[in-house]
C-alpha atoms as a PDB file:
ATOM      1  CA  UNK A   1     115.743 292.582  13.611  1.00  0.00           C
ATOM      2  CA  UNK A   2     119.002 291.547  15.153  1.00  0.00           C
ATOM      3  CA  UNK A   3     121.686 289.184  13.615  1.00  0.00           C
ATOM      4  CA  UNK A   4     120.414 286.390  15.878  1.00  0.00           C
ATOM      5  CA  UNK A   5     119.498 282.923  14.495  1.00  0.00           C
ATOM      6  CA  UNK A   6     116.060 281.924  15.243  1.00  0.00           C
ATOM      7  CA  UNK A   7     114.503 278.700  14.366  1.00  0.00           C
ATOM      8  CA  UNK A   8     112.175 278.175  11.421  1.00  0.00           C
ATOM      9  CA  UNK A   9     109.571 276.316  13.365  1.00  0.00           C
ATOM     10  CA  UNK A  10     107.080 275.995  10.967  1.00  0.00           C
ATOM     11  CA  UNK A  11     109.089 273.801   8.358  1.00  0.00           C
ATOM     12  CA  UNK A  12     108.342 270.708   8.153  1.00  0.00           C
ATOM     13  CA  UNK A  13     110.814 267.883   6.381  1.00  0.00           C
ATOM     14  CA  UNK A  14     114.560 267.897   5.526  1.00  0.00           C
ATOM     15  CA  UNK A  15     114.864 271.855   6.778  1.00  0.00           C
ATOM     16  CA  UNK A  16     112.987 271.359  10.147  1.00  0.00           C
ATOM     17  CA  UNK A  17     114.995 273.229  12.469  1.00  0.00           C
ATOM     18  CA  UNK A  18     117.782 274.719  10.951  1.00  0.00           C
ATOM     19  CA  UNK A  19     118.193 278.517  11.554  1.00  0.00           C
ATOM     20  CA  UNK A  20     116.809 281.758   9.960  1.00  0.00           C
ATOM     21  CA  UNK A  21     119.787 284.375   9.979  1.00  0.00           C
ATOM     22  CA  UNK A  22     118.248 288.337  10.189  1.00  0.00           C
ATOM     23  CA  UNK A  23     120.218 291.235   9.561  1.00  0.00           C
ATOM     24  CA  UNK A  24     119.045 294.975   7.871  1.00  0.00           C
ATOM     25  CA  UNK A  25     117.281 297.308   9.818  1.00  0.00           C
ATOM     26  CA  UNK A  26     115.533 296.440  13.350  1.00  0.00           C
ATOM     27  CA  UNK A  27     112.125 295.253  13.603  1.00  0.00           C
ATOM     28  CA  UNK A  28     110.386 299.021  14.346  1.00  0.00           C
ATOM     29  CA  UNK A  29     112.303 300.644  12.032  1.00  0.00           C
ATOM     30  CA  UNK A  30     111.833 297.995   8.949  1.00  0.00           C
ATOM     31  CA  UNK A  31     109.653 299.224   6.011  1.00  0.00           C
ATOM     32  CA  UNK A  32     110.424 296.579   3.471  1.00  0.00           C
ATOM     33  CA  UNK A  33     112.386 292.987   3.819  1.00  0.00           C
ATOM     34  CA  UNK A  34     114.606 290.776   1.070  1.00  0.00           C
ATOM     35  CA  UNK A  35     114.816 286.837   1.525  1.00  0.00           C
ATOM     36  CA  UNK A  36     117.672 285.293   0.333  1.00  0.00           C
ATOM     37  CA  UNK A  37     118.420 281.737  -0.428  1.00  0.00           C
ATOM     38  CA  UNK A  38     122.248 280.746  -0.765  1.00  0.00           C
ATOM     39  CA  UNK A  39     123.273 278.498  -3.091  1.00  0.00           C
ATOM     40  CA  UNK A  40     124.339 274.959  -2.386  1.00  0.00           C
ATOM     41  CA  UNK A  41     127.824 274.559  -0.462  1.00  0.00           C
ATOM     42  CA  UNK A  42     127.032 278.209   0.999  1.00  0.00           C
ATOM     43  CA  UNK A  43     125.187 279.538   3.910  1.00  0.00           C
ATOM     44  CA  UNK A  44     122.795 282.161   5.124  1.00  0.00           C
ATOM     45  CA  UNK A  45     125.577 284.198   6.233  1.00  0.00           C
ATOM     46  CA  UNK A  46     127.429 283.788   3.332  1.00  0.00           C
ATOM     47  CA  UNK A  47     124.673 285.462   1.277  1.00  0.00           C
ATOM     48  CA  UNK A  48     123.699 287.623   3.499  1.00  0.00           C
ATOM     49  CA  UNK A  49     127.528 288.937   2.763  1.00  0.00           C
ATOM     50  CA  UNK A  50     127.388 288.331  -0.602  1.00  0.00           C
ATOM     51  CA  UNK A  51     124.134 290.821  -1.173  1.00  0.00           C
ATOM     52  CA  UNK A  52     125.278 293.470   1.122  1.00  0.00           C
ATOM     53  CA  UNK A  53     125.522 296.069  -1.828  1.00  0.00           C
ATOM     54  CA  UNK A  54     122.031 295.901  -2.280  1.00  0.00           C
ATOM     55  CA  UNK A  55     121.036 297.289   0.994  1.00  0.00           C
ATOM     56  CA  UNK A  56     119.555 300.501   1.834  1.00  0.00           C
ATOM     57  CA  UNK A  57     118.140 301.709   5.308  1.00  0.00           C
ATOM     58  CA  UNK A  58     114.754 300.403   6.372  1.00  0.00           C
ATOM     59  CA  UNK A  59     115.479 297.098   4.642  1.00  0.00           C
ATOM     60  CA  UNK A  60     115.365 293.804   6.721  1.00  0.00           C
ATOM     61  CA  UNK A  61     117.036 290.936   5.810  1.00  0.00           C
ATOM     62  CA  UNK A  62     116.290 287.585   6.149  1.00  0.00           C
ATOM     63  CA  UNK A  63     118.023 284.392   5.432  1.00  0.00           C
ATOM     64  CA  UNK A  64     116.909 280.337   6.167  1.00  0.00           C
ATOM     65  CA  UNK A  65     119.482 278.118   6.051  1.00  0.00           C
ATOM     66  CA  UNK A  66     119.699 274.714   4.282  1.00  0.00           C
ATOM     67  CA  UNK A  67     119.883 271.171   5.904  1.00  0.00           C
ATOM     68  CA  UNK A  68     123.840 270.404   5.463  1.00  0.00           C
ATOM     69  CA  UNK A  69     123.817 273.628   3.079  1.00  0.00           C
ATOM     70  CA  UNK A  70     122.009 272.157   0.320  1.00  0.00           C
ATOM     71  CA  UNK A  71     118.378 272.956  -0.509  1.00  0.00           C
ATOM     72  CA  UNK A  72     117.859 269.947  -2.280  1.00  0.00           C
ATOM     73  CA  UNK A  73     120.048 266.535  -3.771  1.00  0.00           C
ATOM     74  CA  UNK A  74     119.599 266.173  -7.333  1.00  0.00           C
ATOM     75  CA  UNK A  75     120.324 268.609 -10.449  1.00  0.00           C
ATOM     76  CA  UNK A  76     117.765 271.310 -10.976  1.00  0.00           C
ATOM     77  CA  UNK A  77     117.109 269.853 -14.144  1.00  0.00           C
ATOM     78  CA  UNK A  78     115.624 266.784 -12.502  1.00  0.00           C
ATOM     79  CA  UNK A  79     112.024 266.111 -12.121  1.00  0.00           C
ATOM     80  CA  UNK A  80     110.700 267.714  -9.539  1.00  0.00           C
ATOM     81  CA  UNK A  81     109.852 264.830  -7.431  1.00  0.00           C
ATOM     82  CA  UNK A  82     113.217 263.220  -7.399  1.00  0.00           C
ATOM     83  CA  UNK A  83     114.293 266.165  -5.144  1.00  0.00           C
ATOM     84  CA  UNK A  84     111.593 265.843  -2.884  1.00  0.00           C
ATOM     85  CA  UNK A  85     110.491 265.685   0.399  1.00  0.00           C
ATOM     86  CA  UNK A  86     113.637 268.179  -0.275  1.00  0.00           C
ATOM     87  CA  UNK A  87     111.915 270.853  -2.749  1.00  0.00           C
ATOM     88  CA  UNK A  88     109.184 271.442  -0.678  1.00  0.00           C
ATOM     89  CA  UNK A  89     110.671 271.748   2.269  1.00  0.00           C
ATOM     90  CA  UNK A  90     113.223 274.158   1.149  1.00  0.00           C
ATOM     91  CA  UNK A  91     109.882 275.969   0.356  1.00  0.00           C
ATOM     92  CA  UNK A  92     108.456 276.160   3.714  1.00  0.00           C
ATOM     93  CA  UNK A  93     111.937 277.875   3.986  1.00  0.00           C
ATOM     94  CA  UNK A  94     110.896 280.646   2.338  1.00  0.00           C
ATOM     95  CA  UNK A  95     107.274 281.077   3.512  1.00  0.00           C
ATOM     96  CA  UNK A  96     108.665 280.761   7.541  1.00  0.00           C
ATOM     97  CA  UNK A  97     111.119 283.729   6.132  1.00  0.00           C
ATOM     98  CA  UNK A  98     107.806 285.828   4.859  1.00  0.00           C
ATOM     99  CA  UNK A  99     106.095 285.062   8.062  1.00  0.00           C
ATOM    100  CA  UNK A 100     108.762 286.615   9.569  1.00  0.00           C
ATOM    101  CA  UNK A 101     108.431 289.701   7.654  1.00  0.00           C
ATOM    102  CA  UNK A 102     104.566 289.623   8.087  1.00  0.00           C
ATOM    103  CA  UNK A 103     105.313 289.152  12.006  1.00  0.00           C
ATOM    104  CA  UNK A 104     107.251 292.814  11.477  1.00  0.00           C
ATOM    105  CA  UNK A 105     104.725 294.142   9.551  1.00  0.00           C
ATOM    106  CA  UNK A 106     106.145 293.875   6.438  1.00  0.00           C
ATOM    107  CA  UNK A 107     103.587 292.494   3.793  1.00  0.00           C
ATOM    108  CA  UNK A 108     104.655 290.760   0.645  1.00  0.00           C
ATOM    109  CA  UNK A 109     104.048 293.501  -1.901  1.00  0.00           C
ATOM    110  CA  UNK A 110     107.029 294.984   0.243  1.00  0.00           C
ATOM    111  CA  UNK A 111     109.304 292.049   0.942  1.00  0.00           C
ATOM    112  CA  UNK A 112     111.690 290.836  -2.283  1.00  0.00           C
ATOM    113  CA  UNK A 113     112.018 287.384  -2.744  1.00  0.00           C
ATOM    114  CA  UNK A 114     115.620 285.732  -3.993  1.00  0.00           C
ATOM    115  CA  UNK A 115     118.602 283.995  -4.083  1.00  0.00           C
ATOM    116  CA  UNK A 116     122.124 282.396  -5.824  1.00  0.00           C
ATOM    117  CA  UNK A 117     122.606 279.515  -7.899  1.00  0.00           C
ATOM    118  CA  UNK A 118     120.153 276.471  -6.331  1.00  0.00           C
ATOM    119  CA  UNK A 119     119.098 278.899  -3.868  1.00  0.00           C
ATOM    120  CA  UNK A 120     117.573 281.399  -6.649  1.00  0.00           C
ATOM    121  CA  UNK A 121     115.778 278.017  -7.983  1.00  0.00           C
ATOM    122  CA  UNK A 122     114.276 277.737  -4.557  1.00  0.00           C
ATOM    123  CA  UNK A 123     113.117 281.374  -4.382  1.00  0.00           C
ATOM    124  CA  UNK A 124     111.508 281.028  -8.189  1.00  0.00           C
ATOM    125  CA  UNK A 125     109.827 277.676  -7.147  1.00  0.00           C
ATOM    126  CA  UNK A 126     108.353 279.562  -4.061  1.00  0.00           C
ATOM    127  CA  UNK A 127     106.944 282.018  -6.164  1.00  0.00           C
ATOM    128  CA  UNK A 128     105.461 279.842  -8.236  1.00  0.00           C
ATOM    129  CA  UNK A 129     103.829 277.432  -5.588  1.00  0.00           C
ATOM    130  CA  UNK A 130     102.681 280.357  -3.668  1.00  0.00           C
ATOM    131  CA  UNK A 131     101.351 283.693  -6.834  1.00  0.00           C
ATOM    132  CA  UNK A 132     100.820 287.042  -5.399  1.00  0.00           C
ATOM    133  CA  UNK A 133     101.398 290.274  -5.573  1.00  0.00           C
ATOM    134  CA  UNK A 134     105.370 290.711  -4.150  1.00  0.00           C
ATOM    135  CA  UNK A 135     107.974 293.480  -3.849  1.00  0.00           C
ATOM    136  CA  UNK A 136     110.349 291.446  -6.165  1.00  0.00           C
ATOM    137  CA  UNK A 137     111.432 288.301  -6.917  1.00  0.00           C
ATOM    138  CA  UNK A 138     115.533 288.323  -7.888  1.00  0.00           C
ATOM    139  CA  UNK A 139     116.999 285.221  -9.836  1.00  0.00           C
ATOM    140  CA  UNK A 140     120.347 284.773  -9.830  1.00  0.00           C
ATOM    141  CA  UNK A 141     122.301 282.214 -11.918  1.00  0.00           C
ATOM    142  CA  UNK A 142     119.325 280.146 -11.622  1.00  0.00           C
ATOM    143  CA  UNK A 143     115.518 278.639 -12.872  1.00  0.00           C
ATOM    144  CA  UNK A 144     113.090 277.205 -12.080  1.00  0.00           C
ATOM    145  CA  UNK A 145     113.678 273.971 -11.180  1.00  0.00           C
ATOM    146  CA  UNK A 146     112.482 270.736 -12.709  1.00  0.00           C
ATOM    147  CA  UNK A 147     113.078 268.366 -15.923  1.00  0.00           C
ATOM    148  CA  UNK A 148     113.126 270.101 -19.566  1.00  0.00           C
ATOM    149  CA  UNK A 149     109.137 268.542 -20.092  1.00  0.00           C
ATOM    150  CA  UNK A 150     107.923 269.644 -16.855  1.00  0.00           C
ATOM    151  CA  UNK A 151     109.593 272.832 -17.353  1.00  0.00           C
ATOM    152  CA  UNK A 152     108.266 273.392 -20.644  1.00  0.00           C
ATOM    153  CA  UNK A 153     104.508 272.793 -19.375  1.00  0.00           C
ATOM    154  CA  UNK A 154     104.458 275.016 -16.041  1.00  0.00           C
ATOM    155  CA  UNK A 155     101.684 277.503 -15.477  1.00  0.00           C
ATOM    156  CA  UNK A 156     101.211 279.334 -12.746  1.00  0.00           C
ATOM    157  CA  UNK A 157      97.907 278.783 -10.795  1.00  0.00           C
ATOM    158  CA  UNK A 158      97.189 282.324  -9.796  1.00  0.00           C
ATOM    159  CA  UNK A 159      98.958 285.808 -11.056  1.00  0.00           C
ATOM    160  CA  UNK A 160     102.137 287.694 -10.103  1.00  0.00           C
ATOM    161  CA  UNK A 161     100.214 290.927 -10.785  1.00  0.00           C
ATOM    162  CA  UNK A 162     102.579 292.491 -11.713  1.00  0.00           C
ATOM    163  CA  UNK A 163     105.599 291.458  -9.797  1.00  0.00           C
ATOM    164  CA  UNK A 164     108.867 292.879 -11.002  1.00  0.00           C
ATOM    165  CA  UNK A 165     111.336 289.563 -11.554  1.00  0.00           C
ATOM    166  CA  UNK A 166     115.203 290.349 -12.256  1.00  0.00           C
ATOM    167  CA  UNK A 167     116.787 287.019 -13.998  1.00  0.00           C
ATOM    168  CA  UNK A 168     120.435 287.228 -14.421  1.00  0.00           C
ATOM    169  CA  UNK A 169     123.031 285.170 -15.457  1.00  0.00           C
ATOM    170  CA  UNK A 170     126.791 284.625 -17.292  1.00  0.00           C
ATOM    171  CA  UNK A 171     126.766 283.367 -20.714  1.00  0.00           C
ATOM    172  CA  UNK A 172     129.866 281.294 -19.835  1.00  0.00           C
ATOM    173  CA  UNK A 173     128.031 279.821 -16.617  1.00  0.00           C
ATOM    174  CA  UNK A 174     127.844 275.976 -16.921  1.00  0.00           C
ATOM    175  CA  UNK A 175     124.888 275.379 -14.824  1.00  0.00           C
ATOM    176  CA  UNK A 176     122.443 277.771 -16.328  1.00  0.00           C
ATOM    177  CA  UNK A 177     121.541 276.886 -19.598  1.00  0.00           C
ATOM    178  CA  UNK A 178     119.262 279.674 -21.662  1.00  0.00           C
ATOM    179  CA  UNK A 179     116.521 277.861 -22.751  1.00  0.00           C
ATOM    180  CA  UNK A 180     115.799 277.161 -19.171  1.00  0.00           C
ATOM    181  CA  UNK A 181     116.138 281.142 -18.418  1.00  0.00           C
ATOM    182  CA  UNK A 182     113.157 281.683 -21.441  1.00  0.00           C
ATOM    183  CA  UNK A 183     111.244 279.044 -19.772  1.00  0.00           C
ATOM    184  CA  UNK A 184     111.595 280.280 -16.543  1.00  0.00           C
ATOM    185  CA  UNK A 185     110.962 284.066 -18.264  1.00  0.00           C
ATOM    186  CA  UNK A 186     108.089 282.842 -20.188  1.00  0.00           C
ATOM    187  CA  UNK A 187     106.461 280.831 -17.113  1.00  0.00           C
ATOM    188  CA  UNK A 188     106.890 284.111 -15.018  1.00  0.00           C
ATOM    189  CA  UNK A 189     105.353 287.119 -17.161  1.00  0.00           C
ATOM    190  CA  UNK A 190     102.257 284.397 -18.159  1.00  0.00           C
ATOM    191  CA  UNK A 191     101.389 284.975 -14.723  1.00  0.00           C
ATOM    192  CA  UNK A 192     101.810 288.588 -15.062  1.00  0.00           C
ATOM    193  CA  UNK A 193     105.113 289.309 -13.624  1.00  0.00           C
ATOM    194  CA  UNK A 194     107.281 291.734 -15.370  1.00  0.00           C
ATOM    195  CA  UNK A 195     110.238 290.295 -16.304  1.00  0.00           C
ATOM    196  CA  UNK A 196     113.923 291.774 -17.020  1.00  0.00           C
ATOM    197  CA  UNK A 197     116.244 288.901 -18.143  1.00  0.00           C
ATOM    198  CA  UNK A 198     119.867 289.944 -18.373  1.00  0.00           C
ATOM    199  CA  UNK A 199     122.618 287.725 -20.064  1.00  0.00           C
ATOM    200  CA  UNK A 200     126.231 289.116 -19.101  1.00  0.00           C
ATOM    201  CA  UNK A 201     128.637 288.007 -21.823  1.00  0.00           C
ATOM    202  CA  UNK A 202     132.312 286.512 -21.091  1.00  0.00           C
ATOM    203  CA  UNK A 203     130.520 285.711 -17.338  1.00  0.00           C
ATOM    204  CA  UNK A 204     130.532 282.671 -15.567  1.00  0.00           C
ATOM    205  CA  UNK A 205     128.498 281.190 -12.464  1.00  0.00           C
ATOM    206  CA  UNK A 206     128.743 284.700 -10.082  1.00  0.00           C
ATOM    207  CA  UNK A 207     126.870 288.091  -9.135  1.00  0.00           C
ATOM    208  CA  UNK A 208     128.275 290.850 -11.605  1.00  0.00           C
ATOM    209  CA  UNK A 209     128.184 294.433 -10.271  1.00  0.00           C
ATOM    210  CA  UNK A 210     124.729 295.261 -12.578  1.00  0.00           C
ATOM    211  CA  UNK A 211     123.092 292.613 -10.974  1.00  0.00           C
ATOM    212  CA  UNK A 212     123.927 294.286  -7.740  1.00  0.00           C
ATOM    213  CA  UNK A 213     122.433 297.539  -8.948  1.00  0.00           C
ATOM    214  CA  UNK A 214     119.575 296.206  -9.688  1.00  0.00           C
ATOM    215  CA  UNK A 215     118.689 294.166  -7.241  1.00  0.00           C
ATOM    216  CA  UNK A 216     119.396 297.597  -5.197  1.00  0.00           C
ATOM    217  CA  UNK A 217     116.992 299.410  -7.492  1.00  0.00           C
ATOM    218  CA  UNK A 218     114.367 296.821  -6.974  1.00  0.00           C
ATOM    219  CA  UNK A 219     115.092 297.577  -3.186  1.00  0.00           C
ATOM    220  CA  UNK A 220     114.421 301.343  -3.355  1.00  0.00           C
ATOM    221  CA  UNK A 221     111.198 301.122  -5.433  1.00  0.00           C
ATOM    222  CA  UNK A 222     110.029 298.951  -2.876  1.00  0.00           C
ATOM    223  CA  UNK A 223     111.107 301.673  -0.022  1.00  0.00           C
ATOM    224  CA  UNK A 224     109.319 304.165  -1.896  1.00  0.00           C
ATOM    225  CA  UNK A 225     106.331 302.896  -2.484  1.00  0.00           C
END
């Protein structure tokens, strides 16, 4: 891979034609890959930077950016189709991303799936549109996204099989409330996944230093394997 932007062609909607950002190891010498959604206000760069302590060699990287750096309008906690055509175009997002790592021949049991704040939303709501087997999927100070009914009724069409999902998040963060984290947790491991849910006391809306050890963990299982 190189640090180039290329162009998510395949997206359709809001996103059509903003960039994909790569950095990590170069195409030959990648044996695993991590997607990463920012969160809204940020930018593919940004978390690129932010989740550099996470990376180990053979890992690519890659990164779609958000129309005017927002994945989608309205609260997370709105219905889902109030943030559409947005939602599902934030989506395609994240399958052009896995593409990418399938064009590098990196398949999805070895490519970890995540992101910050609204982007970690994004990431879960791929995951759920799209069940398979993957390398991870990392949740950051986020949920899935949609109103408290909807939320309450989601089940996944298909099975995680096993998937390992890292949800993390600050007690003291005002955008993450916990019942939506055991929603999110309980949607997740229905479909198989295995879950780890951390709650970091006295911590507000940001990445704490476990959360970056074990998103690196996830990283080197993944390498392993």
């Amino acid at each position: 891979m190189t640090d180039a932007d290329r162009s998510m062609g395949s997206v359709s909607g809001p996103h059509a034609g903003q960039p994909l950002v790569a950095a990590g190891a170069p195409a030959l010498g990648a044996d695993a890959a991590l997607i990463l959604c920012h969160g809204r206000g940020a930018t593919a760069q940004g978390v690129i930077n932010l989740l550099e302590p996470t990376y180990r060699h053979g890992l690519a990287v890659l990164a779609p950016q958000a129309e005017r750096s927002r994945w989608y309008p309205r609260p997370a906690t709105a219905p889902r189709e109030t943030n559409e055509p947005w939602l599902s175009s934030s989506v395609d997002c994240v399958d052009a991303a896995l593409e990418r790592a399938r064009a590098i021949d990196v398949p999805p049991e070895r490519t970890v799936i995540g992101g910050f704040s609204q982007g970690a939303c994004v990431a879960a709501e791929f995951v759920r549109r799209n069940p398979t087997r993957y390398g991870g999927l990392v949740v950051l100070s986020g949920t899935l996204p949609g109103s408290p009914e909807e939320l309450g009724s989601t089940a996944i069409d298909g099975s995680l099989a096993g998937t390992p999902v890292l949800i993390g998040y600050g007690a003291d963060d005002p955008h993450v409330d916990h019942e939506r984290v055991t929603e999110t947790a309980r949607v997740l491991e229905d479909a198989a996944a295995a879950v780890d849910e951390r709650r970091y006391p006295e911590t507000g809306h940001e990445v704490t230093d476990d959360e970056f050890e074990a998103v690196g963990a996830m990283v080197e299982r993944v390498l392993e394997d």
